[in-house]
C-alpha atoms as a PDB file:
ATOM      1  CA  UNK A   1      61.416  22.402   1.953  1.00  0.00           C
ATOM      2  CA  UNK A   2      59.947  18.916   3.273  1.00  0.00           C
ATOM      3  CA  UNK A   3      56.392  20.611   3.074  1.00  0.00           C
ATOM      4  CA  UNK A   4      57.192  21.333  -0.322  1.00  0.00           C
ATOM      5  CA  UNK A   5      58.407  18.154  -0.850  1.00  0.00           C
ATOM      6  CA  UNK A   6      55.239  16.147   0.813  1.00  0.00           C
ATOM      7  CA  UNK A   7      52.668  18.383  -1.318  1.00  0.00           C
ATOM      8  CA  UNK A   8      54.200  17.585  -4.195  1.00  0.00           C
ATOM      9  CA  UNK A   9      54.589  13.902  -4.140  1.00  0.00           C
ATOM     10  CA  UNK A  10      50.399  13.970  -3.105  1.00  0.00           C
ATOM     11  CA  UNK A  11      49.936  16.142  -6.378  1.00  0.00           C
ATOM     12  CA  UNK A  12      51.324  13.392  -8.248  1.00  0.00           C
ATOM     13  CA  UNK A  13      49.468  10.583  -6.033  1.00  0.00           C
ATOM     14  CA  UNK A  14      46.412  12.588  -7.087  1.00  0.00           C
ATOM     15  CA  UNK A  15      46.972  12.550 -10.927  1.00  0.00           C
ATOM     16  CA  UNK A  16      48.482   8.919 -10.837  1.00  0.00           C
ATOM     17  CA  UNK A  17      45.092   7.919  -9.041  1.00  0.00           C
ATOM     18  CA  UNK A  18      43.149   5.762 -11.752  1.00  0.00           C
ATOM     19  CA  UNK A  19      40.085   6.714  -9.249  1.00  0.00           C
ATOM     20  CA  UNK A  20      40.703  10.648  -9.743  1.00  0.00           C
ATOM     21  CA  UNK A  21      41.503  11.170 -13.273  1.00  0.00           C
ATOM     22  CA  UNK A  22      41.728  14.335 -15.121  1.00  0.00           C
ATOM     23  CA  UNK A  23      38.244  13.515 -16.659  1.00  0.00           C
ATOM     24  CA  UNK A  24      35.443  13.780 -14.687  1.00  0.00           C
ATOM     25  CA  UNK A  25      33.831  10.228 -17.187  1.00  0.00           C
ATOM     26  CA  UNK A  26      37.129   8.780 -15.436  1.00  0.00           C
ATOM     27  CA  UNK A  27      36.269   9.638 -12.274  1.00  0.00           C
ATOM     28  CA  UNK A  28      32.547   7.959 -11.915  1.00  0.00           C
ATOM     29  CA  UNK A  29      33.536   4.962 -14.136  1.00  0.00           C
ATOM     30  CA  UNK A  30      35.945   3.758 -11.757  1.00  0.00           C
ATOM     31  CA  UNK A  31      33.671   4.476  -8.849  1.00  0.00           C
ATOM     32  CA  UNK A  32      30.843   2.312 -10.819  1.00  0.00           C
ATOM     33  CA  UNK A  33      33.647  -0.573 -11.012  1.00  0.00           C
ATOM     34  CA  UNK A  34      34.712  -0.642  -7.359  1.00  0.00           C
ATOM     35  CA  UNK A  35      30.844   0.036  -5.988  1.00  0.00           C
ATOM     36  CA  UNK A  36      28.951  -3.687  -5.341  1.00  0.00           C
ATOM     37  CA  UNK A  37      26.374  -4.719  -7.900  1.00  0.00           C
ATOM     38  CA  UNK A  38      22.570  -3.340  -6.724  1.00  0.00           C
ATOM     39  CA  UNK A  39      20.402  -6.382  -5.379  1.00  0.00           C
ATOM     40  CA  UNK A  40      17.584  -6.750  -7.337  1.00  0.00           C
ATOM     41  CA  UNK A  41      15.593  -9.171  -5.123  1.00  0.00           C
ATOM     42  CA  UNK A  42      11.996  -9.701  -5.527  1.00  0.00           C
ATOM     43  CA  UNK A  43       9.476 -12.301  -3.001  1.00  0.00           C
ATOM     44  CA  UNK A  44       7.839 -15.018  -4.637  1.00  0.00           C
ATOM     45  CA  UNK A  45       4.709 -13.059  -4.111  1.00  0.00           C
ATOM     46  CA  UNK A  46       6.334 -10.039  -6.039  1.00  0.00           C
ATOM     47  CA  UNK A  47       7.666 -12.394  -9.036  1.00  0.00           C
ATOM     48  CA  UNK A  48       3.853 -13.769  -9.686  1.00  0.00           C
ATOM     49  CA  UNK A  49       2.860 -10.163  -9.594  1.00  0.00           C
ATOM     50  CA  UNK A  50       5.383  -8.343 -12.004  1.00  0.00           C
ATOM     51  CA  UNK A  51       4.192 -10.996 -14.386  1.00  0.00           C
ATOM     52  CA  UNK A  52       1.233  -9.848 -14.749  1.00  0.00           C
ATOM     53  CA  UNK A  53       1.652  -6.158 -14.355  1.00  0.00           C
ATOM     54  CA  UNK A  54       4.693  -6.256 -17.206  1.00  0.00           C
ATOM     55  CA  UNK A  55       3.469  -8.823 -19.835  1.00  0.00           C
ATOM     56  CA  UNK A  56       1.522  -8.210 -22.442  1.00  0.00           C
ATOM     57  CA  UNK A  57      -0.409 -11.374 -24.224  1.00  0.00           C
ATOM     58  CA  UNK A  58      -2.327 -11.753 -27.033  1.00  0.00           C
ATOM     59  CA  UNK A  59      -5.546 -14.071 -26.135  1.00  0.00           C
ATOM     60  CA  UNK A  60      -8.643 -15.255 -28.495  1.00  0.00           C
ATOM     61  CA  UNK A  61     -11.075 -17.499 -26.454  1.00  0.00           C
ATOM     62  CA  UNK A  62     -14.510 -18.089 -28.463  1.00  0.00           C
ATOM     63  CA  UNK A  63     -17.100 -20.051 -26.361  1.00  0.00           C
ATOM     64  CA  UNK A  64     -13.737 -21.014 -24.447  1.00  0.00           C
ATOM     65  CA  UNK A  65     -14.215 -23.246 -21.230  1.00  0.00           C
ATOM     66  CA  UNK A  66     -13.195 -21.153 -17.999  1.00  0.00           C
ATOM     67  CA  UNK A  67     -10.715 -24.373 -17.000  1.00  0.00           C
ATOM     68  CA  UNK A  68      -9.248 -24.396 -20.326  1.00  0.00           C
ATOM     69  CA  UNK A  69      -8.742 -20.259 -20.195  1.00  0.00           C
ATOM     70  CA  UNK A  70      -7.095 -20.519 -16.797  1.00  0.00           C
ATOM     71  CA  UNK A  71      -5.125 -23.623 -18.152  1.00  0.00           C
ATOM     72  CA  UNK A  72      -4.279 -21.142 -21.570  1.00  0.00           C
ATOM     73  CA  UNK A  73      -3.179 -18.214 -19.054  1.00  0.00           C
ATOM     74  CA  UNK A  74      -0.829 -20.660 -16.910  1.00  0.00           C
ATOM     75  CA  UNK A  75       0.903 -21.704 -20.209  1.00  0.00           C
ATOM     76  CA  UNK A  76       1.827 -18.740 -21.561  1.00  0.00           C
ATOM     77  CA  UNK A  77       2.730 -16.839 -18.236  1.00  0.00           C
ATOM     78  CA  UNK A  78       4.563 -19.779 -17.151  1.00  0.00           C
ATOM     79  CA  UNK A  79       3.132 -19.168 -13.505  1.00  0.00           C
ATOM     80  CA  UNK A  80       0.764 -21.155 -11.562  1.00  0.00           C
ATOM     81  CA  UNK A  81      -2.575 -19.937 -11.689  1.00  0.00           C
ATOM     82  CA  UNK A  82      -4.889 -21.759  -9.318  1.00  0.00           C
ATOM     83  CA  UNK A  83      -8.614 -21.653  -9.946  1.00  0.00           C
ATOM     84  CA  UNK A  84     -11.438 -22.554  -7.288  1.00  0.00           C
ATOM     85  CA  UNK A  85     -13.943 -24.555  -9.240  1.00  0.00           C
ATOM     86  CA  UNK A  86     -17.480 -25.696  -8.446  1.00  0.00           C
ATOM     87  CA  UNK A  87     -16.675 -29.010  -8.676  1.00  0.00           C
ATOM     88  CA  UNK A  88     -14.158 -28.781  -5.860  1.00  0.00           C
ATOM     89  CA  UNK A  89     -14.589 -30.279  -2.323  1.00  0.00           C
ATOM     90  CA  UNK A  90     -15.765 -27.353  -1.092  1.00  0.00           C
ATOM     91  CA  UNK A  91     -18.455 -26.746  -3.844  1.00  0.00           C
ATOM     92  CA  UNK A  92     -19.237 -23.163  -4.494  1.00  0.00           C
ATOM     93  CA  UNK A  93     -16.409 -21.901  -6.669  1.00  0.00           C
ATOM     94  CA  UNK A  94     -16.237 -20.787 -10.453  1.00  0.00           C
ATOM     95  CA  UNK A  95     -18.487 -23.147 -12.883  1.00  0.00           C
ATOM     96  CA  UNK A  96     -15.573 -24.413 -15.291  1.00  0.00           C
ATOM     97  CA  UNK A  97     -17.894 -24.701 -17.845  1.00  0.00           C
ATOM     98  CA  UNK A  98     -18.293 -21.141 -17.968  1.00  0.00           C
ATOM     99  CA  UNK A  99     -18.145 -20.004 -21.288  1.00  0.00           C
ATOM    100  CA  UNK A 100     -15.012 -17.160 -22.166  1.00  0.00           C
ATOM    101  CA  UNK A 101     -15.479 -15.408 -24.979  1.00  0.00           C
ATOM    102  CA  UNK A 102     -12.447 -12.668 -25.310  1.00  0.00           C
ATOM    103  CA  UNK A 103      -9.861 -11.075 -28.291  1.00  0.00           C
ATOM    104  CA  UNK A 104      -7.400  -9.080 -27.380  1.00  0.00           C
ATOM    105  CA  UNK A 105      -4.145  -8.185 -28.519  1.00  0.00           C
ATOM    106  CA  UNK A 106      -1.052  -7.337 -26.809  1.00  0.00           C
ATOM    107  CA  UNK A 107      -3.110  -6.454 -23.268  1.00  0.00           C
ATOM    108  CA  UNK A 108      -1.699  -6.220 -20.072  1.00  0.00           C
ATOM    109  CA  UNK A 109      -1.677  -9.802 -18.298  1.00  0.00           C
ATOM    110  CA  UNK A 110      -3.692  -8.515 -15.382  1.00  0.00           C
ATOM    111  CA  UNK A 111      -6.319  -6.918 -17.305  1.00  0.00           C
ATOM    112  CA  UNK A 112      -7.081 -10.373 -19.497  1.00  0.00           C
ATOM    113  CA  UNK A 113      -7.340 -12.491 -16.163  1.00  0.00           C
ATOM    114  CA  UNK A 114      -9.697  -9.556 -15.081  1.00  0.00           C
ATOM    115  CA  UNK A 115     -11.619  -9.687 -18.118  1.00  0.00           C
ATOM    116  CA  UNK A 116     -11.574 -13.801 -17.647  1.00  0.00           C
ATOM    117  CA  UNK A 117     -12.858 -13.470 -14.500  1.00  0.00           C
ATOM    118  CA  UNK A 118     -15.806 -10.897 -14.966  1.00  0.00           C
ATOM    119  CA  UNK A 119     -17.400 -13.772 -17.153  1.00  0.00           C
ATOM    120  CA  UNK A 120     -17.475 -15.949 -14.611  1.00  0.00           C
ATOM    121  CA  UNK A 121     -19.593 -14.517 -12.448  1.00  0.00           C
ATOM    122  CA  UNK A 122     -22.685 -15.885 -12.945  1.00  0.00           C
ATOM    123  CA  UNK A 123     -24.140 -16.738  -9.262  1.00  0.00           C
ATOM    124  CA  UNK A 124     -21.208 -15.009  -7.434  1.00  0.00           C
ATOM    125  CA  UNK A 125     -18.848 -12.443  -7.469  1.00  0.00           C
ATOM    126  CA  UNK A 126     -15.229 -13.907  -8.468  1.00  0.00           C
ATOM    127  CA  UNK A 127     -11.757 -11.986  -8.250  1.00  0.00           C
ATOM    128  CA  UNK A 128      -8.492 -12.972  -7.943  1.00  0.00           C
ATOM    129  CA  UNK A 129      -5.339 -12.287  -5.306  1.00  0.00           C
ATOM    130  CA  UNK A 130      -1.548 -13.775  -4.667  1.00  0.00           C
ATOM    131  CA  UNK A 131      -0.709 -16.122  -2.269  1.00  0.00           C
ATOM    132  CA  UNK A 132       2.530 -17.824  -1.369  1.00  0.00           C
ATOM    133  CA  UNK A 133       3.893 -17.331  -4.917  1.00  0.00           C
ATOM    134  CA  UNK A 134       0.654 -18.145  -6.814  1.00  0.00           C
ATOM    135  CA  UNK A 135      -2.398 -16.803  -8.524  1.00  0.00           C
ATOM    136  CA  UNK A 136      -5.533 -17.742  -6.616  1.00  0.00           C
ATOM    137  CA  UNK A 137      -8.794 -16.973  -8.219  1.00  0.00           C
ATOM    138  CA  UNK A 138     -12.038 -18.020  -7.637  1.00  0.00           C
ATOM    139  CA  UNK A 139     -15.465 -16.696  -6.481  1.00  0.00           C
ATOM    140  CA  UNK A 140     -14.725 -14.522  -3.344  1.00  0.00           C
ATOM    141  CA  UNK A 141     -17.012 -17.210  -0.953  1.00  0.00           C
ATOM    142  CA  UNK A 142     -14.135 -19.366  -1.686  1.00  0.00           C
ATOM    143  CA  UNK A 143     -11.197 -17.318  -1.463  1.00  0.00           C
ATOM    144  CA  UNK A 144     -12.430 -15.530   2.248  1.00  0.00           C
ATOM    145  CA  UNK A 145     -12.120 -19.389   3.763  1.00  0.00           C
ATOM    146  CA  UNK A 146     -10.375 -18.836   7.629  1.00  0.00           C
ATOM    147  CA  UNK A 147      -7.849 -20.242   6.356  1.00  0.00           C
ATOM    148  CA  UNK A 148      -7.063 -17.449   3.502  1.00  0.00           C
ATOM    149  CA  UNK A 149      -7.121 -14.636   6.075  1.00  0.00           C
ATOM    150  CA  UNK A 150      -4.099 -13.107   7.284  1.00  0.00           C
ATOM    151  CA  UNK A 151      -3.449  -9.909   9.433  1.00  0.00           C
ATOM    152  CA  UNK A 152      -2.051  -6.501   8.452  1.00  0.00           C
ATOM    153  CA  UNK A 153      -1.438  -3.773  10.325  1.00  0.00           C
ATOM    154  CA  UNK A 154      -1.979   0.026   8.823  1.00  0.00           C
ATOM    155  CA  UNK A 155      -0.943   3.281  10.621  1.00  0.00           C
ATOM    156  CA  UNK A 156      -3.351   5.615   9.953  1.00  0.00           C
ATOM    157  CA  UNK A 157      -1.973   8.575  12.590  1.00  0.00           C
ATOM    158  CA  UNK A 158      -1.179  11.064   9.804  1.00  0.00           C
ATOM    159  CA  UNK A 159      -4.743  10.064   8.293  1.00  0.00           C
ATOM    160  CA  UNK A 160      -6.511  10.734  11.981  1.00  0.00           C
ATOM    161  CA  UNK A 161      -4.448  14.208  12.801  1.00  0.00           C
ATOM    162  CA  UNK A 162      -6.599  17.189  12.994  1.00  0.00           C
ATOM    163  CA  UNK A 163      -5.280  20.543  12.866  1.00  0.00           C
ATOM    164  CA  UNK A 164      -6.286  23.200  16.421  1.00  0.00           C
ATOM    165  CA  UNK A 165      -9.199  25.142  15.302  1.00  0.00           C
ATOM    166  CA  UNK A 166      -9.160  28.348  17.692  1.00  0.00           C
ATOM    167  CA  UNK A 167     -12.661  29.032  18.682  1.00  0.00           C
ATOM    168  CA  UNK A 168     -12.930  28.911  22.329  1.00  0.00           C
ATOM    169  CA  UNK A 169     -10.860  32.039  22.922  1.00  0.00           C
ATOM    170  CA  UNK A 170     -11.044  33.490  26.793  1.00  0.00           C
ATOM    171  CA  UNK A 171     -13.948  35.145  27.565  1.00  0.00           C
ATOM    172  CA  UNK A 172     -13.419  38.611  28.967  1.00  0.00           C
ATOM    173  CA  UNK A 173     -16.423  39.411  31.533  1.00  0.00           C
ATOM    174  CA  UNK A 174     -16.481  42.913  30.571  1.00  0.00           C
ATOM    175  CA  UNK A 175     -18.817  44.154  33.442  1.00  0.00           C
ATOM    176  CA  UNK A 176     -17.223  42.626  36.451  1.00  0.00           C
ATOM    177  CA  UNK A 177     -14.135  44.280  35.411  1.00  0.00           C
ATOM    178  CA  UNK A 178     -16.331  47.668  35.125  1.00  0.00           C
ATOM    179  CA  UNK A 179     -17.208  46.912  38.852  1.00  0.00           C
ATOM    180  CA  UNK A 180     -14.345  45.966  40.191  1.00  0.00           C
ATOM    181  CA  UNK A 181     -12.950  49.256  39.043  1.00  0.00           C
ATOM    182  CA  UNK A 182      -9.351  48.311  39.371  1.00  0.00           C
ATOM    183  CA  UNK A 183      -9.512  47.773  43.060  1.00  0.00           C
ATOM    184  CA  UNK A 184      -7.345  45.572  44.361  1.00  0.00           C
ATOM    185  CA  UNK A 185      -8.765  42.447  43.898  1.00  0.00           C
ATOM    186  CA  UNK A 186      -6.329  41.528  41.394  1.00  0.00           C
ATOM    187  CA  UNK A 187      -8.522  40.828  38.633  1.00  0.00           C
ATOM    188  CA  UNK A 188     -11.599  39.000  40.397  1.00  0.00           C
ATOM    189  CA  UNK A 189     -15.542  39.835  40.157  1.00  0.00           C
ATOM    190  CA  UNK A 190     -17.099  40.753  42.908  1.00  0.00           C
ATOM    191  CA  UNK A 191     -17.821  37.176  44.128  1.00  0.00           C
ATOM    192  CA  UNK A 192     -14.329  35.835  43.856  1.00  0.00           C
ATOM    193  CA  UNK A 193     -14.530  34.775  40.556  1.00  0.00           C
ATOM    194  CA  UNK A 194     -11.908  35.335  37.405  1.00  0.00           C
ATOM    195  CA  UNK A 195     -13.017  38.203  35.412  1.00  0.00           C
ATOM    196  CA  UNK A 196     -11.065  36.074  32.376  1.00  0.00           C
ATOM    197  CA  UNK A 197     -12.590  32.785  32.289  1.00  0.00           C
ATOM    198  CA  UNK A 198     -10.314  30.129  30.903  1.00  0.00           C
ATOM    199  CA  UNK A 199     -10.976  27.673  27.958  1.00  0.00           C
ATOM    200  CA  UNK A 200     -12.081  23.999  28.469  1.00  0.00           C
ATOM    201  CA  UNK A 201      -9.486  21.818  27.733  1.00  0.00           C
ATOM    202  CA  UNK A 202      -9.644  19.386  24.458  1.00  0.00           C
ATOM    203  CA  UNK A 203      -9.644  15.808  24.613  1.00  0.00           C
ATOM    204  CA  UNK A 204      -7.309  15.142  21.724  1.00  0.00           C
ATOM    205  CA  UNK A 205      -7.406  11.577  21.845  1.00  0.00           C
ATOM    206  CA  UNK A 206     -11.141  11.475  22.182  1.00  0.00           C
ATOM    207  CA  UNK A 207     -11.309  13.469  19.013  1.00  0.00           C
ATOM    208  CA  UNK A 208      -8.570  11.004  17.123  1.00  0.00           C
ATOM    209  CA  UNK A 209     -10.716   7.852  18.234  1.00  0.00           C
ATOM    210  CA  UNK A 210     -13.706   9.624  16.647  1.00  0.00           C
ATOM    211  CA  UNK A 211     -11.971   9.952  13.425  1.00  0.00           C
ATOM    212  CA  UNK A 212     -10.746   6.546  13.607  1.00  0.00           C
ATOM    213  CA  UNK A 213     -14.224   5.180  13.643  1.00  0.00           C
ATOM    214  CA  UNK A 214     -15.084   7.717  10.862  1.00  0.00           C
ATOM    215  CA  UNK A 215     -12.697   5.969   8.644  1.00  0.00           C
ATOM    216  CA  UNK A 216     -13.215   2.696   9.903  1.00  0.00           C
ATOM    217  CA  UNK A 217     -17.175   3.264   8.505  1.00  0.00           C
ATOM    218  CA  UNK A 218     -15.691   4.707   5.544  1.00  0.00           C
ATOM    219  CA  UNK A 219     -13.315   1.823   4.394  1.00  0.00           C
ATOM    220  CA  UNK A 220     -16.160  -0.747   5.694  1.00  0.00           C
ATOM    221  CA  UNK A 221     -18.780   1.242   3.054  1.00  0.00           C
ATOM    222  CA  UNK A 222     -16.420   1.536   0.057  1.00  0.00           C
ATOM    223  CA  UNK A 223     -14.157  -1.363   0.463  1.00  0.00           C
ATOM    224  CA  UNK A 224     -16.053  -4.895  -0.197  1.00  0.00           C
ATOM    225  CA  UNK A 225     -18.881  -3.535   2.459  1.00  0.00           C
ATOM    226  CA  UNK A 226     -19.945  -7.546   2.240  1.00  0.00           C
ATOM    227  CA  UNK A 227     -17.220  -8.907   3.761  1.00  0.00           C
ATOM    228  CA  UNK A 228     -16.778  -7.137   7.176  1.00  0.00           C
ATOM    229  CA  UNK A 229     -18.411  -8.349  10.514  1.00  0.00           C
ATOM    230  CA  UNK A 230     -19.096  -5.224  11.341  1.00  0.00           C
ATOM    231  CA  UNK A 231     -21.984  -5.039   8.534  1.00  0.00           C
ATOM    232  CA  UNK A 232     -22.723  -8.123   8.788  1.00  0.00           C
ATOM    233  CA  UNK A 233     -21.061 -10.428   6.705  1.00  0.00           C
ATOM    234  CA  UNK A 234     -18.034 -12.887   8.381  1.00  0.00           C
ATOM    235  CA  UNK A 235     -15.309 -12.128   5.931  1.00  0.00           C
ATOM    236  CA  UNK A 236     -13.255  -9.588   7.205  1.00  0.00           C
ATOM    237  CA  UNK A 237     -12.459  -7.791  10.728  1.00  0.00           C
ATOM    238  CA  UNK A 238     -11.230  -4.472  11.526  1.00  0.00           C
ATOM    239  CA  UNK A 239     -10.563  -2.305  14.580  1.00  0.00           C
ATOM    240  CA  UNK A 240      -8.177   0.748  16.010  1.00  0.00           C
ATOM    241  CA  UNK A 241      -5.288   0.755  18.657  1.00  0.00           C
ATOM    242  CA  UNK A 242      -2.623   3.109  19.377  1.00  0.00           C
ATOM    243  CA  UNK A 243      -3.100   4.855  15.596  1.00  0.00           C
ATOM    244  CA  UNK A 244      -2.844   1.745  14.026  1.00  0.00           C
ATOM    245  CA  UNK A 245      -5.831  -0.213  11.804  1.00  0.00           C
ATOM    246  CA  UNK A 246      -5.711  -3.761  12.657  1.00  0.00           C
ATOM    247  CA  UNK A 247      -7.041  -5.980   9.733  1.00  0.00           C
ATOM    248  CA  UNK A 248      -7.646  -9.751   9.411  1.00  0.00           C
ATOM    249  CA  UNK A 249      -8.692 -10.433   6.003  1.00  0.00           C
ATOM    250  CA  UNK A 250      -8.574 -12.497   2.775  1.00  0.00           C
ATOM    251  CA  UNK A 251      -5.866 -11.410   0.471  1.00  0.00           C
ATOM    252  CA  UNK A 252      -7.831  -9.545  -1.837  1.00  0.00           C
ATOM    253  CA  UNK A 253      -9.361  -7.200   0.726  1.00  0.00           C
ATOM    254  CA  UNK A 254      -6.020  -6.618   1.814  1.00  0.00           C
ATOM    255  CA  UNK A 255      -5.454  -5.493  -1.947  1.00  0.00           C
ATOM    256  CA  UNK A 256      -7.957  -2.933  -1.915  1.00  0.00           C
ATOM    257  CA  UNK A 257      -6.910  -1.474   1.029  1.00  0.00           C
ATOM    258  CA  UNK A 258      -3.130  -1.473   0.984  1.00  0.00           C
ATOM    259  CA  UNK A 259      -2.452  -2.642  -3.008  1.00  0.00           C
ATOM    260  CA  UNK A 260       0.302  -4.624  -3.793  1.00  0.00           C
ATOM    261  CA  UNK A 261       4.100  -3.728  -3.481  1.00  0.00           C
ATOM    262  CA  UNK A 262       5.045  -3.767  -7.553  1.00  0.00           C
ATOM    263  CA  UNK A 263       8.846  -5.039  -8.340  1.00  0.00           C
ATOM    264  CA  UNK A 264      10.999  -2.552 -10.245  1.00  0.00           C
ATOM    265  CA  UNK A 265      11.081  -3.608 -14.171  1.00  0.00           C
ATOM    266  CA  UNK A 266      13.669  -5.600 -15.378  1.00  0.00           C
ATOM    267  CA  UNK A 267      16.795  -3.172 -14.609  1.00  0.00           C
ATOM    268  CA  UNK A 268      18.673  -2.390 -17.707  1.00  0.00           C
ATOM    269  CA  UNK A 269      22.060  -3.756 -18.321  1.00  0.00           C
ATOM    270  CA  UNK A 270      25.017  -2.337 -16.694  1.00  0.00           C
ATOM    271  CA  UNK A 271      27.507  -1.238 -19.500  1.00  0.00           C
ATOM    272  CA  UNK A 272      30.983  -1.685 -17.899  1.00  0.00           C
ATOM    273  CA  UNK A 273      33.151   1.736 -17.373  1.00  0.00           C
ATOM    274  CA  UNK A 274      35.711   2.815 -19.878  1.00  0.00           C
ATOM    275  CA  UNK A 275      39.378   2.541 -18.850  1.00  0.00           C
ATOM    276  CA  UNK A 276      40.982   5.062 -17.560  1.00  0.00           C
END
């Protein structure tokens, strides 16, 4: 009888429970009430970036001067856009005089400052990357100063892993065995050696630090080939340890190689649970 009694006093528990209504709505309304709201945090460097990933613009420069484009892009993005100009201290940035000539309509953000920017490159090659919160563009001279560079670190293991390929199979010496004529020698040639002779072993880590510096010669060909020491040029460095790329390198290299880490869209508004 007190069994009895206990399961039904937890039956009613049960149905009184706001949490575990009849309906199964009920049910996962109240647990969306009582769970803490998501954080939807973003860097500085993520903020600049879902700007101009997730807002369109509408842009007409005609014979436009580059500073007053840039200036134009700031204002209506309501970021800071820095540009490297020629007539910095430095010297050898983007000539602000450049003339933009562009008409778009309801484009991507990115895409504009990438159209911008392919004007401007009259003597040298300009891009653009994101630093501490802000747009940085400018001819890529500029933005590989020492100072720019920063180092990232890329496991590459699963990229260097090559499967066993089975062709170096025992050897059976066929007429030693013939010879031997199953005498006693317990599977030995006549001079004392195996009749089976045993594979060489693999170096496996020989053959992953040879594909390491197969892909190291493939990202240093395809990947702004000017900019790495190692063909020359005094941008960018790269080398291997312990499955792991080690890269020091301007911002923007770093975006070819890696790409940047988007923010989610603007989540859409929580509508509050009905009452039970």
């Amino acid at each position: 009888m007190r069994f009895r009694a206990l399961a039904l006093l937890s039956g009613v528990m049960v149905l009184c429970s706001p949490a575990l209504g009849q309906r199964l709505a009920d049910r996962f309304g109240f647990t969306r009430e009582k769970r803490p709201p998501e954080a939807h945090t973003a860097s500085p460097r993520q903020r600049v970036l879902g700007v101009l990933a997730y807002t369109s613009i509408t842009v007409r420069f005609d014979q436009t001067p580059a500073r007053e484009a840039f200036n134009e892009l700031q204002a209506i993005l309501g970021i800071n856009i820095i540009c490297r100009y020629r007539d910095d201290k430095i010297g050898f940035g983007i000539d602000p005089e450049t003339p933009i000539t562009l008409d778009v309509i309801d484009t991507p953000a990115l895409h504009v400052l990438e159209l911008v920017l392919e004007q401007c490159q009259d003597l040298d090659p300009s891009t653009w990357q994101i630093r501490d919160g802000y747009v940085e563009v400018g001819t890529k001279r500029w933005l590989s100063r020492p100072s720019a560079h920063r180092i990232q670190r890329y496991p590459v293991g699963d990229l260097l892993f090559t499967g066993p390929v089975f062709d170096n199979a025992p050897r059976l010496d066929v007429a030693s065995a013939l010879d031997q004529g199953g005498g006693p020698s317990g599977g030995r040639g006549p001079g004392g050696g195996p009749v089976i002779t045993p594979p060489e072993p693999e170096g496996p880590r020989t053959l992953h630090e040879q594909n390491a510096r197969n892909l190291i010669n493939l990202i240093t060909k395809s990947v702004e080939p000017d900019a790495w020491v190692v063909k020359g040029g005094s941008a960018a460095s790269i080398r291997y340890h312990a499955d792991t790329l080690i890269v020091r390198a301007p911002d923007f290299v770093h975006r070819m190689l890696g790409g940047y880490r988007l923010p989610p869209p603007n989540p859409e508004p929580r509508t509050p649970a009905p009452d039970p």
